[in-house]
Protein backbone atom coordinates (compact mmCIF):
# COMPACT_ATOMS: atom_id res chain seq x y z
CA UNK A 1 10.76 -3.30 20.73
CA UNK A 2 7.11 -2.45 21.62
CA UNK A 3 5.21 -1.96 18.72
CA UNK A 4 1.62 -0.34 18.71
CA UNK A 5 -0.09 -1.48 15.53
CA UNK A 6 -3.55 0.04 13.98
CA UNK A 7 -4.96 -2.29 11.16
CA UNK A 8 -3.99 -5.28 13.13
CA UNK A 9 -6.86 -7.45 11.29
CA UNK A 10 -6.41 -6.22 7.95
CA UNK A 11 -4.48 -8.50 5.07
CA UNK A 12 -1.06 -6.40 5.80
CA UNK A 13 -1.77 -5.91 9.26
CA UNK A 14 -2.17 -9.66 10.63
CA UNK A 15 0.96 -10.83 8.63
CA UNK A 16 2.74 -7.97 10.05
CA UNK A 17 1.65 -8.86 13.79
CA UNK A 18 2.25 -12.47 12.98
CA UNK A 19 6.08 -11.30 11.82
CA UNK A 20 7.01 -8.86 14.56
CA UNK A 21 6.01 -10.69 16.83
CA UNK A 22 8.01 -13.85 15.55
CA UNK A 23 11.06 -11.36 15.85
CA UNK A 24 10.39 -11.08 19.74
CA UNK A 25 8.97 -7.68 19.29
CA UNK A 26 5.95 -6.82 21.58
CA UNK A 27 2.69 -5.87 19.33
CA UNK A 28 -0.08 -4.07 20.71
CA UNK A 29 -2.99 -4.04 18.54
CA UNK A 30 -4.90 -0.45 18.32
CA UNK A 31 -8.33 0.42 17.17
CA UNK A 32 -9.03 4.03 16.33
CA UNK A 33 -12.87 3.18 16.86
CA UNK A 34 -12.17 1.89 20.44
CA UNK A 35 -12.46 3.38 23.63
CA UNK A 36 -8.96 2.13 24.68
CA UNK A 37 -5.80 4.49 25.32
CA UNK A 38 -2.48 4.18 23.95
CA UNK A 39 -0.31 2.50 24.98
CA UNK A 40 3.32 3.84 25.81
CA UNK A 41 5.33 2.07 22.58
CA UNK A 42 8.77 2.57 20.98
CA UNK A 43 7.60 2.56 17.79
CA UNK A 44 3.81 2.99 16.09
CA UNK A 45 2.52 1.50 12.88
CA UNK A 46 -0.24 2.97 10.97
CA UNK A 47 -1.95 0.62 8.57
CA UNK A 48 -6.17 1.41 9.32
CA UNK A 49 -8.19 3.21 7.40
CA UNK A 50 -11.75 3.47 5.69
CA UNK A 51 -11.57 1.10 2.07
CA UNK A 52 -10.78 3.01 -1.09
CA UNK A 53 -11.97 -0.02 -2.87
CA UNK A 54 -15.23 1.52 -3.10
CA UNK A 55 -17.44 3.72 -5.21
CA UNK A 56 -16.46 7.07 -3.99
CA UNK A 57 -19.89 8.85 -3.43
CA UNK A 58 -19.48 11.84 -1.04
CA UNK A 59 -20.46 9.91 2.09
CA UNK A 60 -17.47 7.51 0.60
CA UNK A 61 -14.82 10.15 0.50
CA UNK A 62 -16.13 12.17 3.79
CA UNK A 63 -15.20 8.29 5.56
CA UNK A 64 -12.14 7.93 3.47
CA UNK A 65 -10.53 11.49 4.32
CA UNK A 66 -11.41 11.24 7.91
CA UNK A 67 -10.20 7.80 8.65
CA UNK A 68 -7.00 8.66 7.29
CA UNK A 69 -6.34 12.31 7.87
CA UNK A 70 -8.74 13.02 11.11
CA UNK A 71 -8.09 9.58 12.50
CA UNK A 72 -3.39 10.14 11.59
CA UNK A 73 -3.95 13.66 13.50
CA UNK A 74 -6.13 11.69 16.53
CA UNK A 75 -3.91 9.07 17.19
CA UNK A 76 -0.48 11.32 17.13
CA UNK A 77 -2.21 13.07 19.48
CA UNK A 78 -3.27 10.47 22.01
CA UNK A 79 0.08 9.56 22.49
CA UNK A 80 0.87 9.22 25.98
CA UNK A 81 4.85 9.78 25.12
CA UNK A 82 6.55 10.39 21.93
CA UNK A 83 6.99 7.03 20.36
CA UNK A 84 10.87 6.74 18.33
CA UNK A 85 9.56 6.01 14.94
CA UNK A 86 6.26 6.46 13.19
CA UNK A 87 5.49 4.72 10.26
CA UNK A 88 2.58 5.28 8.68
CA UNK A 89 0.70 3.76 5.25
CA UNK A 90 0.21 6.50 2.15
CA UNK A 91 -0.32 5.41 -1.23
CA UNK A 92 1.35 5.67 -4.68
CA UNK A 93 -1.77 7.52 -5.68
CA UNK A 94 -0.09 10.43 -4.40
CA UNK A 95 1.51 10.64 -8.04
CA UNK A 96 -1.80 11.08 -9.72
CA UNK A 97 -1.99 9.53 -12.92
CA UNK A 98 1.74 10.17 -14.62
CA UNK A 99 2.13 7.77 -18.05
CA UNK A 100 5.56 6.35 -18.25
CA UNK A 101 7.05 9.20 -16.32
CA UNK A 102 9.36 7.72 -13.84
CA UNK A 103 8.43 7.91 -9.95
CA UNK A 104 10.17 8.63 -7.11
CA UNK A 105 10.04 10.14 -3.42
CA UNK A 106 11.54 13.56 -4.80
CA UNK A 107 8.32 13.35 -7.28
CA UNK A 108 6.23 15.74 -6.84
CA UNK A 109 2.27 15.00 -6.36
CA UNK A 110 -0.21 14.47 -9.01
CA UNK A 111 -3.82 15.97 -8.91
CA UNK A 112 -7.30 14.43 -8.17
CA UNK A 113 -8.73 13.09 -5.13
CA UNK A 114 -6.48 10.54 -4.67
CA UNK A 115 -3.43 12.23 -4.79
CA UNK A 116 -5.02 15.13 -2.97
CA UNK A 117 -5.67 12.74 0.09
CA UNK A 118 -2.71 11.18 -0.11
CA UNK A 119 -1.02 14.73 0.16
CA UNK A 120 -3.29 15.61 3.25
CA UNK A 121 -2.79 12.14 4.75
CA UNK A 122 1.26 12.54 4.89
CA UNK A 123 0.99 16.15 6.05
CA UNK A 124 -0.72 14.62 9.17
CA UNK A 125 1.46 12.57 9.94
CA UNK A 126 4.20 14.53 9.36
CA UNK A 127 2.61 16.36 12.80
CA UNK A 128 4.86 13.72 14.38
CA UNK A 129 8.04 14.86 13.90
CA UNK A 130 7.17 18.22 16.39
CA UNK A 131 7.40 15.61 19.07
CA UNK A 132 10.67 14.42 17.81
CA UNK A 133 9.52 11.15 16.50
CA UNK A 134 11.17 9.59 13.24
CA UNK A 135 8.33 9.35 10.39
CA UNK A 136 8.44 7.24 7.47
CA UNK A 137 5.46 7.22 5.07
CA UNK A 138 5.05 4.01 2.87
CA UNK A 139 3.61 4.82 -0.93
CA UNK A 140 2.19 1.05 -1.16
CA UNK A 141 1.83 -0.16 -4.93
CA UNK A 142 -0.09 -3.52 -5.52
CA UNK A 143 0.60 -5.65 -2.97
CA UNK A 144 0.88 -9.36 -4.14
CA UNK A 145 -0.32 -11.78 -1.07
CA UNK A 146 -1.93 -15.12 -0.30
CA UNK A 147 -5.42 -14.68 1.18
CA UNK A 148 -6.05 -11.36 0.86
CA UNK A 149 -5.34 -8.35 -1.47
CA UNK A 150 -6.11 -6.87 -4.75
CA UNK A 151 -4.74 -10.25 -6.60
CA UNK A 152 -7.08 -12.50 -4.48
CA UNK A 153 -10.19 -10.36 -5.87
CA UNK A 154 -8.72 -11.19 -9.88
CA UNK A 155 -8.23 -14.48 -9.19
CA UNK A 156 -11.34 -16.09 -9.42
CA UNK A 157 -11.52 -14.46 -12.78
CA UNK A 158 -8.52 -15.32 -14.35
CA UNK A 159 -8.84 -18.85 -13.10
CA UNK A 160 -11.84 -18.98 -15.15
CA UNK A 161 -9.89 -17.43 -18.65
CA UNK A 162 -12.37 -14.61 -18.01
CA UNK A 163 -9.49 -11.99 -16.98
CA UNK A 164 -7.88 -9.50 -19.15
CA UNK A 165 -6.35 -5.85 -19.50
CA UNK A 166 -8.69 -2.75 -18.04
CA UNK A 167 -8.49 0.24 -20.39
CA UNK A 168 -5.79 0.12 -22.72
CA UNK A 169 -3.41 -1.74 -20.79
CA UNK A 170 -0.74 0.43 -21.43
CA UNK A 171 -0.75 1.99 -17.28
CA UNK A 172 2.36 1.17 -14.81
CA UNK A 173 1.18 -0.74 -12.26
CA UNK A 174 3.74 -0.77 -9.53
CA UNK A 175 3.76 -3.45 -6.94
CA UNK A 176 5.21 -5.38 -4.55
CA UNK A 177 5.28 -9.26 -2.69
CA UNK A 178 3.97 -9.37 0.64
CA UNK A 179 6.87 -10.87 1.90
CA UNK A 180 9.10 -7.65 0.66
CA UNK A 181 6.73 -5.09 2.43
CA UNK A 182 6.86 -6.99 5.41
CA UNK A 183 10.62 -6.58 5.48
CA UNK A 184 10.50 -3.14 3.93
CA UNK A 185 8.87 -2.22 7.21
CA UNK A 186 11.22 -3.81 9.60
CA UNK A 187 13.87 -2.30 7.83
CA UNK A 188 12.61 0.74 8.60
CA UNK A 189 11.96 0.13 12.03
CA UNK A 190 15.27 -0.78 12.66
CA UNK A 191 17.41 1.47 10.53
CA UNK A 192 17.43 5.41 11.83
CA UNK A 193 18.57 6.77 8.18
CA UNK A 194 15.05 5.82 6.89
CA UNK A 195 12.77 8.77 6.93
CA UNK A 196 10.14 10.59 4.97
CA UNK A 197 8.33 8.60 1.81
CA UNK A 198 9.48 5.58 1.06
CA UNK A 199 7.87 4.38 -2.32
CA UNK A 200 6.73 0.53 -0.94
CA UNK A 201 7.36 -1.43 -4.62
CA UNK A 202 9.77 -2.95 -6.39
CA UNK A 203 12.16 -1.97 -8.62
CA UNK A 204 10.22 -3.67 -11.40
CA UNK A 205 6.99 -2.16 -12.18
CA UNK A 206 4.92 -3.45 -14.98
CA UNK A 207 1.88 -2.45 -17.10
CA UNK A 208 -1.24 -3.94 -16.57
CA UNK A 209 -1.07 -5.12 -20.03
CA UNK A 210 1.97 -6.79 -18.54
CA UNK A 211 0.52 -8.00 -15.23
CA UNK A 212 -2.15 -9.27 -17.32
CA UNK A 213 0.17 -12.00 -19.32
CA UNK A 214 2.22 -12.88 -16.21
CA UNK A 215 -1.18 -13.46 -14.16
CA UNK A 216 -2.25 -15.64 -17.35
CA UNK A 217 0.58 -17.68 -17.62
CA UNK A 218 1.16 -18.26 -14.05
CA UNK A 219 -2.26 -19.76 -13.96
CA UNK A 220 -2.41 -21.39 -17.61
CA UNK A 221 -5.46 -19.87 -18.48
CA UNK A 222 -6.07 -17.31 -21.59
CA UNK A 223 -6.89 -13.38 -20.78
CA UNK A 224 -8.78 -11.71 -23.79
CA UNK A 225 -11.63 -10.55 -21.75
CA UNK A 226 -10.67 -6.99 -21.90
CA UNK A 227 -12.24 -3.97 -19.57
CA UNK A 228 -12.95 -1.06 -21.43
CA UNK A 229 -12.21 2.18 -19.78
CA UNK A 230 -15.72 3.57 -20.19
CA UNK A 231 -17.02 0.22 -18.65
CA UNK A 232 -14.96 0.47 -15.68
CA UNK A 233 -15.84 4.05 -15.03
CA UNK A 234 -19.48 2.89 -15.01
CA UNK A 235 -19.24 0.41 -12.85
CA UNK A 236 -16.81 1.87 -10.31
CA UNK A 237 -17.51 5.91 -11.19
CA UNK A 238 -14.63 8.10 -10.23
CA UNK A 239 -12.86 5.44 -8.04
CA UNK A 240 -11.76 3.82 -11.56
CA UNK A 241 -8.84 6.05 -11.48
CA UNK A 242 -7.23 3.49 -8.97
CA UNK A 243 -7.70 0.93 -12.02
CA UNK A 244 -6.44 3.00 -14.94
CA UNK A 245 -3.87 5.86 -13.51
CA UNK A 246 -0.57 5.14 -14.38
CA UNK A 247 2.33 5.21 -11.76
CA UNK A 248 5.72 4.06 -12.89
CA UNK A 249 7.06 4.16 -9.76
CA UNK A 250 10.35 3.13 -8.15
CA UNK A 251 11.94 2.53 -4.79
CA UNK A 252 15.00 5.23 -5.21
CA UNK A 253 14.87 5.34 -1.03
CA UNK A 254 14.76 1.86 -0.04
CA UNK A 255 17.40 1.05 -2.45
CA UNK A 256 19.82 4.01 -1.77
CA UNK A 257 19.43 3.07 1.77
CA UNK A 258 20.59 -0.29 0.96
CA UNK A 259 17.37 -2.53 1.51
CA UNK A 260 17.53 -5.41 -0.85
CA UNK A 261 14.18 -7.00 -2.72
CA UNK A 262 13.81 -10.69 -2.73
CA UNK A 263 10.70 -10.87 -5.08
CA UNK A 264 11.67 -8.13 -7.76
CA UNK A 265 10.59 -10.09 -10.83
CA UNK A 266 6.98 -10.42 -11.19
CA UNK A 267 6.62 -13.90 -12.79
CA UNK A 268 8.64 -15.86 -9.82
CA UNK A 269 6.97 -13.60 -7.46
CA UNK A 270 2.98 -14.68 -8.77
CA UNK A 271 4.32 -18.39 -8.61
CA UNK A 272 5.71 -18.07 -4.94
CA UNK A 273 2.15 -16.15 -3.98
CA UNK A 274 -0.32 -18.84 -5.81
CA UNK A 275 1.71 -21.73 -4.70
CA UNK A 276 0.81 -20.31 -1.16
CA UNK A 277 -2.67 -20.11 -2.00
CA UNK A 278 -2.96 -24.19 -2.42
């Protein structure tokens, strides 16, 4: 299969080259910001975008919305032909902040900016499907990786016994191994009964309170340096919400369409991720 990828040199992105192409698929890295044309490809993989790990001051948000909803909309239409599948990266913040709610696909959207781009961001690539192209949108949780990713920014941290819960603690973080989203999307590549949102976690999600422990114990270190909400929101202003929302989310899809998770546990999972950090 040729595979047109954007976000090639990203933390998801290079693993997911490094995969596919291990497979014997054909990867063609794609920059939005290049002069370049697209490539004719059987399937395209949609991973770029502007950071949201960032404090979102209007400048912030104006590059975050067009990234992902301007730049979804410019690539669909630079196709040269209609690829077979289109699989492009949302978020779970398209929940909003739900407490212990239970998530899935058929939920519908929360509020806030988050949410709101998320919304706007599948809607554009939803444009696909007039050109008869398959489209699967992937809600990513927490994605749990070696060199790279939200856990490689708490590490240094934790490592120290400086790390602890943010807020109260008592938020769903939902999340997933590396490994599993990197099958999650060849599953979807290959199987024609996956389409629409796919929630990209595990069956498993955990507090942060949770997280917290498991992250402590994994590394043998205490984690009593709690983050109080206020703090947070004054050191990261309105993009805190990614910190403290709560998303119990689950993977109804990828389970009723019979994918199968080998990292659902979080404890095994941290171990298998730090002991590929040494």
């Amino acid at each position: 299969m040729i595979v047109t990828l954007t976000g090639a040199s990203g933390f998801i992105g290079r693993a997911l080259a490094e995969r596919l192409a291990a497979a014997g698929h054909q990867v063609q890295p794609f920059s939005l910001r290049s002069p370049q044309a697209l490539k004719v490809c059987d399937a395209l993989i949609h991973l770029a975008g502007e950071p949201i790990a960032q404090r979102w001051t209007p400048e912030a948000k104006r590059r975050i919305r067009e990234s992902r909803i301007e730049g979804t909309r410019r690539l669909i239409g630079a196709l040269p032909a209609p690829p077979r599948v289109f699989i492009c990266s949302s978020a779970v913040g398209f929940y909003g902040s739900r407490g212990d709610e239970v998530l899935t696909e058929a939920s519908a959207p929360g509020t806030g900016f988050l949410a709101e781009l998320c919304v706007e961001w599948e809607r554009a690539a939803d444009e696909a499907y007039a050109l008869g192209t398959r489209v699967v949108k992937l809600r990513t949780g927490m994605v749990l990786g070696p060199r790279g990713g939200a856990l490689q920014k708490m590490l240094p941290a934790f490592r120290l016994g400086a790390g602890g819960r943010l807020g109260s603690g008592r938020q769903w973080m939902p999340w997933i191994h590396l490994d599993d989203l990197l099958r999650l999307i060849e599953f979807a590549l290959g199987h024609d009964g996956v389409s629409g949102p796919l929630n990209a976690v595990v069956q498993n999600p955990v507090t942060n309170r949770e997280f917290t422990a498991a992250l402590a114990h994994a590394l043998r270190r205490p984690a009593v340096v709690a983050m109080p909400a206020f703090l947070l929101k004054i050191l990261f202003g309105e993009m805190a919400c990614v910190l403290l929302d709560s998303q119990r989310a689950i993977p109804r899809a990828a389970l009723d369409a019979g994918f199968e998770f080998r990292h659902p546990e979080l404890g095994p999972a941290l171990q298998d991720v730090l002991r590929s950090n040494r």
